[in-house]
N, C-alpha and C. Protein backbone atom coordinates (compact mmCIF):
# COMPACT_ATOMS: atom_id res chain seq x y z
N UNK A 1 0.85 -1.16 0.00
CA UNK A 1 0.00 0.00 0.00
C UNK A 1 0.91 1.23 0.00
N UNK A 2 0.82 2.18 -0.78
CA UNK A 2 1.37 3.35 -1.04
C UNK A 2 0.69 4.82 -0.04
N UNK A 3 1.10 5.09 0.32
CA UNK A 3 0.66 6.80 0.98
C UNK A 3 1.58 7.68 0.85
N UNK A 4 0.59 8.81 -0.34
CA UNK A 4 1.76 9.72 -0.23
C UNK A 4 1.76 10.83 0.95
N UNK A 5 3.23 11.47 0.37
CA UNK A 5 3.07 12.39 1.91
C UNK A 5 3.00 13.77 1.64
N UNK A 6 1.38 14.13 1.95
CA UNK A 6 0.90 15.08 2.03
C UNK A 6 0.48 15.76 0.91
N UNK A 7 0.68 17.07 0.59
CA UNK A 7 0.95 17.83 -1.11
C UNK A 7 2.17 17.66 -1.73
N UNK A 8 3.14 16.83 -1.01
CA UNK A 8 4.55 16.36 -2.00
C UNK A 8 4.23 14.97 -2.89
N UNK A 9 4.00 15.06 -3.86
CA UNK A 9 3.76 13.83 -4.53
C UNK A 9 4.78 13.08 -4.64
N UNK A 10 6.39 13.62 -4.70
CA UNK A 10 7.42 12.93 -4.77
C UNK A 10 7.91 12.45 -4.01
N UNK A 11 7.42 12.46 -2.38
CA UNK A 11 7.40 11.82 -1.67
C UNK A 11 6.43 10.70 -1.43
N UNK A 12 6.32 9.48 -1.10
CA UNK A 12 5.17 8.38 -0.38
C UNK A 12 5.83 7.49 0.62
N UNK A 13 5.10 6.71 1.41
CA UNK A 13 6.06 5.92 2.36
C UNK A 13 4.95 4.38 1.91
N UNK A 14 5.66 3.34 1.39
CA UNK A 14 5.20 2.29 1.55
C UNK A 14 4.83 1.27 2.85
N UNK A 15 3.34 0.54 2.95
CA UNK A 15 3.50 0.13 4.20
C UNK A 15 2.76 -1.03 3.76
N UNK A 16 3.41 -2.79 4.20
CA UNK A 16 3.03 -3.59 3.98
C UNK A 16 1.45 -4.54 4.20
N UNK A 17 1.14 -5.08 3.38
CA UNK A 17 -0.30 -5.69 3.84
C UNK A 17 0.37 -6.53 4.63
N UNK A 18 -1.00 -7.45 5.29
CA UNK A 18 -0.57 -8.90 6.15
C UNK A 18 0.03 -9.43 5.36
N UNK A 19 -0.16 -9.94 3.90
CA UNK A 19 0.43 -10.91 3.87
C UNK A 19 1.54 -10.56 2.97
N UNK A 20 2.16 -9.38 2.48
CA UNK A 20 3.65 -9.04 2.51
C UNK A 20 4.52 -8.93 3.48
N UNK A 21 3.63 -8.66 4.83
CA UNK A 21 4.67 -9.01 6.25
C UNK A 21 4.46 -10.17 6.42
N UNK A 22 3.94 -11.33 6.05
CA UNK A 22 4.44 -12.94 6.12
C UNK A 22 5.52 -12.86 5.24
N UNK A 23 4.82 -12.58 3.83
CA UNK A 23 6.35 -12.75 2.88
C UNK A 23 7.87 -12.61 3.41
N UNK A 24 7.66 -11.01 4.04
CA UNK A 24 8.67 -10.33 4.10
C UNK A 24 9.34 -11.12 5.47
N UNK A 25 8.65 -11.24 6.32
CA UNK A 25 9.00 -12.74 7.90
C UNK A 25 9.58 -13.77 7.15
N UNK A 26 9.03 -14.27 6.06
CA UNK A 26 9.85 -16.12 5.65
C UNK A 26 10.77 -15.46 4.56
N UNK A 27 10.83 -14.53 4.02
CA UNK A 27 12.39 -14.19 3.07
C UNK A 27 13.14 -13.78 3.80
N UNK A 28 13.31 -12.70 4.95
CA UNK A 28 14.33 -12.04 5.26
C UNK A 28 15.61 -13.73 6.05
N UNK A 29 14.81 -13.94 7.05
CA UNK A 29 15.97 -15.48 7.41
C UNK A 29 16.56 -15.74 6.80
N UNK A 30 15.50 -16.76 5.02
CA UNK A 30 16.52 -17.05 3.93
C UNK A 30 17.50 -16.01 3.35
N UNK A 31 17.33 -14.80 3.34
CA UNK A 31 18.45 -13.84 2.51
C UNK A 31 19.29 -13.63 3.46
N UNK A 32 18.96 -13.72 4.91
CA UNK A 32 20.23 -13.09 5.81
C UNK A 32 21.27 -14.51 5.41
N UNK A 33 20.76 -15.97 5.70
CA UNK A 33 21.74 -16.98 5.80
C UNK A 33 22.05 -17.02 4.28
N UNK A 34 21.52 -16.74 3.43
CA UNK A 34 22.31 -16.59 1.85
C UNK A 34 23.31 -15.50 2.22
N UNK A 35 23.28 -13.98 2.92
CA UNK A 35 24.42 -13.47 2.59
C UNK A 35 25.46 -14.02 3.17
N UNK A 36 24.86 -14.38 4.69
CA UNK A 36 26.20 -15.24 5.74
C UNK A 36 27.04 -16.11 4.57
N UNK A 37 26.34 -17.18 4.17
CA UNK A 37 27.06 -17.81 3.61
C UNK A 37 28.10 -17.38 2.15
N UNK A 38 27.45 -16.48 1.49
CA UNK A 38 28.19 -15.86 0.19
C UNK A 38 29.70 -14.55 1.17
N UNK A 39 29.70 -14.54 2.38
CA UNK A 39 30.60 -13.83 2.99
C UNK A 39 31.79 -14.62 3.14
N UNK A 40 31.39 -16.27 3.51
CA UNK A 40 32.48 -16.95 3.69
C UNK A 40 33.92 -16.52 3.68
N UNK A 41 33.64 -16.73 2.00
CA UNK A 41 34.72 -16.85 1.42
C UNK A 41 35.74 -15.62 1.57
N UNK A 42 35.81 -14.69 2.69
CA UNK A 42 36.49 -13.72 3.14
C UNK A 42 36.50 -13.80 4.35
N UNK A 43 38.28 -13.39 4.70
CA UNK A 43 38.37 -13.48 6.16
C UNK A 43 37.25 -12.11 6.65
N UNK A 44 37.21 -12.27 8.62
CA UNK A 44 37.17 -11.39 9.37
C UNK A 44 37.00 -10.17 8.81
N UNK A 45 38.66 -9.79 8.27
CA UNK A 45 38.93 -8.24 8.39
C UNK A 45 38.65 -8.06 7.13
N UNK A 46 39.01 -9.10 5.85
CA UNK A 46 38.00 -8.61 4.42
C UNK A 46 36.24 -8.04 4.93
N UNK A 47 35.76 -9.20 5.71
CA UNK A 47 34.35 -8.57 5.86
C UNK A 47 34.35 -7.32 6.19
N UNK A 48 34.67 -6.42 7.29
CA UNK A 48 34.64 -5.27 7.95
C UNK A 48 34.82 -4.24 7.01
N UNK A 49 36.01 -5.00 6.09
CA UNK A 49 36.26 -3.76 4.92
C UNK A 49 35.50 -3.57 3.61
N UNK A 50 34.50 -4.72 3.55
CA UNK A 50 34.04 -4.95 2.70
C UNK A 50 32.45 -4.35 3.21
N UNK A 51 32.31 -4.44 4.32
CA UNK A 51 30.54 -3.36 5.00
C UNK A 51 31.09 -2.42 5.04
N UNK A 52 32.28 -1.52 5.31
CA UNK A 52 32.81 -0.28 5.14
C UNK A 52 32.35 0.15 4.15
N UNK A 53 32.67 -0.62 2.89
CA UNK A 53 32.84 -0.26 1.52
C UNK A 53 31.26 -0.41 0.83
N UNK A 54 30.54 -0.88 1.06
CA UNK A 54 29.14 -1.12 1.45
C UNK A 54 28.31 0.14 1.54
N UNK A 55 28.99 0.54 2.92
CA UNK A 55 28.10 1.50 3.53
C UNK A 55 28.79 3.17 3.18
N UNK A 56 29.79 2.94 2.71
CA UNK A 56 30.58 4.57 1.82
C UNK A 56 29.73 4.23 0.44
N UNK A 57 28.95 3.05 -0.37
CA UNK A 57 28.69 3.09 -2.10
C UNK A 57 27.07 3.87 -1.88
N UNK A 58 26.43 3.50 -0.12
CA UNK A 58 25.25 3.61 0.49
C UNK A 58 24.73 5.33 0.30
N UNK A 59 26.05 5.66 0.93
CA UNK A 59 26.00 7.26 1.36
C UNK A 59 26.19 7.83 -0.20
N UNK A 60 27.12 7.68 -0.79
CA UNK A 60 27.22 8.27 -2.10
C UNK A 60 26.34 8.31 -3.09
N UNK A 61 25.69 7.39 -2.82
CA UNK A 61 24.17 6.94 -3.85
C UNK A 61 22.95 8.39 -3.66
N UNK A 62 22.90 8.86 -2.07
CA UNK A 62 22.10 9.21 -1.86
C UNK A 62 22.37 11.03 -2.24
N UNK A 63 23.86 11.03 -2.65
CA UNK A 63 23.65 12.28 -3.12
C UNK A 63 23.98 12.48 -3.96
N UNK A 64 23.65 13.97 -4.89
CA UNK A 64 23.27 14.52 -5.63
C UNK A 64 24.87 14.29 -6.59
N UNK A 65 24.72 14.11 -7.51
CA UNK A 65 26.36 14.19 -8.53
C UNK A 65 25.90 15.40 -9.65
């Protein structure tokens, strides 16, 4: 379900029915243990540098170029 916000049309905030919050309850588990497992293959300190690097592509996305 969509609601926008207010007289900004370019704004809306999505908010799930019941049964996209079941969906969204039985996918998130499976995708968290899919990423666990696709992390493996990097040590420790690759991971850390690799959510670093994650979360700097996160921030940059959100602004303006």
């Amino acid at each position: 379900m969509r609601l926008w916000a207010g007289t900004d049309k370019r704004r809306s905030m999505l908010k799930l029915t019941q049964t996209g919050l079941s969906v969204y309850a039985e996918l998130v588990p499976i995708s968290y243990d899919y990423e666990q497992a696709l992390l493996t293959c990097f040590s420790d300190a690759e991971r850390e540098q690799f959510s670093e690097l994650i979360d700097r592509l996160y921030e940059h996305a959100g602004k303006p170029t």
